[in-house]
Protein backbone atom coordinates (compact mmCIF):
# COMPACT_ATOMS: atom_id res chain seq x y z
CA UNK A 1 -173.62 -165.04 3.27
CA UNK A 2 -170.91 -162.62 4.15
CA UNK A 3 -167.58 -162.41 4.58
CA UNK A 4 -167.30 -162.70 8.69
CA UNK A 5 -169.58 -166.05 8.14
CA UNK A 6 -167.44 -167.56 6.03
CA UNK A 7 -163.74 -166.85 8.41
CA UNK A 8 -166.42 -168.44 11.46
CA UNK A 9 -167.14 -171.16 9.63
CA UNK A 10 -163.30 -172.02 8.45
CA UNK A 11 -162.74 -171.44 11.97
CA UNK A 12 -164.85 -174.24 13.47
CA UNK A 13 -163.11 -177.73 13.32
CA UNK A 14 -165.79 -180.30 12.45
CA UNK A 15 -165.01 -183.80 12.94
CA UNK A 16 -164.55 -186.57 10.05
CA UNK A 17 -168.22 -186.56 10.20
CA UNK A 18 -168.64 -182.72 9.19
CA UNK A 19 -170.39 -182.17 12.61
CA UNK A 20 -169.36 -180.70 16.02
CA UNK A 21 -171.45 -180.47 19.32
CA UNK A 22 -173.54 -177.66 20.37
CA UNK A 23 -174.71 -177.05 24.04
CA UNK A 24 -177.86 -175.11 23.80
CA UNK A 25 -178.12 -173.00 27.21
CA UNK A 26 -180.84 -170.58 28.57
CA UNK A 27 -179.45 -167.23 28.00
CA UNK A 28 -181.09 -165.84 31.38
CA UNK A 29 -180.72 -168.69 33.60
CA UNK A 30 -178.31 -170.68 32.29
CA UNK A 31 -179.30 -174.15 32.36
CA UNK A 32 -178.53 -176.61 30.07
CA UNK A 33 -181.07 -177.57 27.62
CA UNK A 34 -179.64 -179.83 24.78
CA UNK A 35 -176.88 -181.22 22.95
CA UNK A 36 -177.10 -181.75 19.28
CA UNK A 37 -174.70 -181.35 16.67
CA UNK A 38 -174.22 -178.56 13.92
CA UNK A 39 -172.94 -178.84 10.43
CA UNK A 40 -171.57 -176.08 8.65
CA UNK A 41 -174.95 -175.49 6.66
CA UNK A 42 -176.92 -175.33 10.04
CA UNK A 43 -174.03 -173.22 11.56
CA UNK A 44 -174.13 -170.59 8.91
CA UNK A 45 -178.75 -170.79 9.09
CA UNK A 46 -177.92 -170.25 12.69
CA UNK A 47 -175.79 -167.27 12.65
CA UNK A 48 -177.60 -165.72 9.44
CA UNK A 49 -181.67 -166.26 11.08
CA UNK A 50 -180.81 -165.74 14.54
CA UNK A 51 -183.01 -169.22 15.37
CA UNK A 52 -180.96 -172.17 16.01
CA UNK A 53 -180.69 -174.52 13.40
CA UNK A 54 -178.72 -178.13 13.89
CA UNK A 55 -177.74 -181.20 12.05
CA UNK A 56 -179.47 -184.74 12.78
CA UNK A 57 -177.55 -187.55 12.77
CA UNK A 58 -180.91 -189.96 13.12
CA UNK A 59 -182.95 -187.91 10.29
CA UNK A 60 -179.68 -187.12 7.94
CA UNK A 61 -180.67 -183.52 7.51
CA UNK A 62 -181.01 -180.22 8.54
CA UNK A 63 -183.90 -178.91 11.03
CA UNK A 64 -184.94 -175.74 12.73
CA UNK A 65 -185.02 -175.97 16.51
CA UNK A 66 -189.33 -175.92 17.05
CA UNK A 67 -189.76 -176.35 13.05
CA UNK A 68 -192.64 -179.18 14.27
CA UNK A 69 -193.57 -178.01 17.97
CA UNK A 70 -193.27 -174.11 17.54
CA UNK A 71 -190.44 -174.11 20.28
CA UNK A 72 -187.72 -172.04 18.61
CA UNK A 73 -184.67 -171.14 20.39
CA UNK A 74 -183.53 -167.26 19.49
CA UNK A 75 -179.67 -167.26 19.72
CA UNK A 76 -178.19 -164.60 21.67
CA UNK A 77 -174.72 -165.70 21.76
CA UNK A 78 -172.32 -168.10 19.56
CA UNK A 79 -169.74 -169.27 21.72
CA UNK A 80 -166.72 -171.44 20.55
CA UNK A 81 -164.18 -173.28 22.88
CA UNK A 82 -160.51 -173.09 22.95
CA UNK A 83 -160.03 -176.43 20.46
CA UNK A 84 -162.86 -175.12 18.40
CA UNK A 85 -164.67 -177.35 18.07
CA UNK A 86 -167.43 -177.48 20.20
CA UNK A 87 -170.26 -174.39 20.33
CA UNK A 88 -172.04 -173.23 22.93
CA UNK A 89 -175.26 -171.18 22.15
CA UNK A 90 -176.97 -169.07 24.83
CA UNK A 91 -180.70 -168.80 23.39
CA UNK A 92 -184.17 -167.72 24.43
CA UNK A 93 -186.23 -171.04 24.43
CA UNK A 94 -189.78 -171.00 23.83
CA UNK A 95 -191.69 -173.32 25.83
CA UNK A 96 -189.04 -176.10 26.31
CA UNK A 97 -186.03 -177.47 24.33
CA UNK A 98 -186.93 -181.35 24.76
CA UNK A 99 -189.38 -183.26 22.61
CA UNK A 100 -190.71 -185.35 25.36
CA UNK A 101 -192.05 -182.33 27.08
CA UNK A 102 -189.49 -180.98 29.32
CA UNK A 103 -187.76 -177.52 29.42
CA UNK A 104 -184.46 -179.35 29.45
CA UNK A 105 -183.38 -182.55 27.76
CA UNK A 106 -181.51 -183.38 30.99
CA UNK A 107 -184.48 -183.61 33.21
CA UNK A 108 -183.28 -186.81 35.03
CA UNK A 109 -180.23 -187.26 37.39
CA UNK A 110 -178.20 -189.78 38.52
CA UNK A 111 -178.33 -190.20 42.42
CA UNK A 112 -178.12 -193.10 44.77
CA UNK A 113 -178.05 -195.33 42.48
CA UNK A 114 -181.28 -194.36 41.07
CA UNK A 115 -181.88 -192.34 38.02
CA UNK A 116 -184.58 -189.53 39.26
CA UNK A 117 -187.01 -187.07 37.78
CA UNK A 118 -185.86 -183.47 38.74
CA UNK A 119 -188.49 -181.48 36.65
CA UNK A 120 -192.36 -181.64 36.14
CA UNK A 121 -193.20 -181.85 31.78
CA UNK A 122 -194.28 -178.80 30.47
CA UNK A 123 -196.09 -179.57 27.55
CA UNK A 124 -197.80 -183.30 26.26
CA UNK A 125 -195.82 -184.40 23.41
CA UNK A 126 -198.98 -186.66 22.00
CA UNK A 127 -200.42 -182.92 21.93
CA UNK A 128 -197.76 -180.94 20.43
CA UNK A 129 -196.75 -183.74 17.62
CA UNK A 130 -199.63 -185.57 17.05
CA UNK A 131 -200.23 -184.75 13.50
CA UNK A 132 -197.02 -184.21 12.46
């Protein structure tokens, strides 16, 4: 790693956990795909490969955006906020971000009381993970 990873990393506030959020984003249209959390191993995978790389809280490790589905997300930007400690990535998202086969994890919405389907699945997830 080199020296500007290393002053980005000490930069980033993690929580007591070792994790903060990360808002993956579509670089060219800019909707909102996911929300997962980096550490500072995935953080420093992320900005060395280029492909975004988070922390799971459920599976306790490491994992490559698309490492079982082939769906990688190619960072463009690394974005910080003003507390620092929250990232925003703008990436190039192949196929779709969310594992139950839409382009965006938030593919529902809240309205009239009703929680409503606003996009069509893009891929079968019994297809895509089915032996894996």
């Amino acid at each position: 790693m080199n020296d500007s990873h290393d002053a980005i990393l000490d930069a980033v506030r993690f929580d007591a956990n070792g994790l903060a959020p990360a808002v993956a984003q579509d670089h060219s249209t800019g909707q909102v795909l996911m929300l997962a959390y980096m550490d500072r191993e995935a953080l420093r995978l992320t900005l060395e490969t280029g492909l975004a790389h988070y922390y799971s809280r459920s599976r306790g490790r490491i994992w490559k955006k698309g490492e079982s589905s082939g769906h990688v997300q190619r960072v463009r930007r690394v974005l910080i906020d003003c507390d620092e400690d929250a990232l925003l990535l703008t990436v190039d998202q192949e196929i779709a971000a969310c594992h139950k086969g839409y382009r965006s994890c938030f593919h529902r919405e809240i309205s009239g009381g009703k929680i409503v389907l606003v996009e069509e699945r893009v891929f079968d997830p019994d297809k895509v993970y089915e032996d894996k």
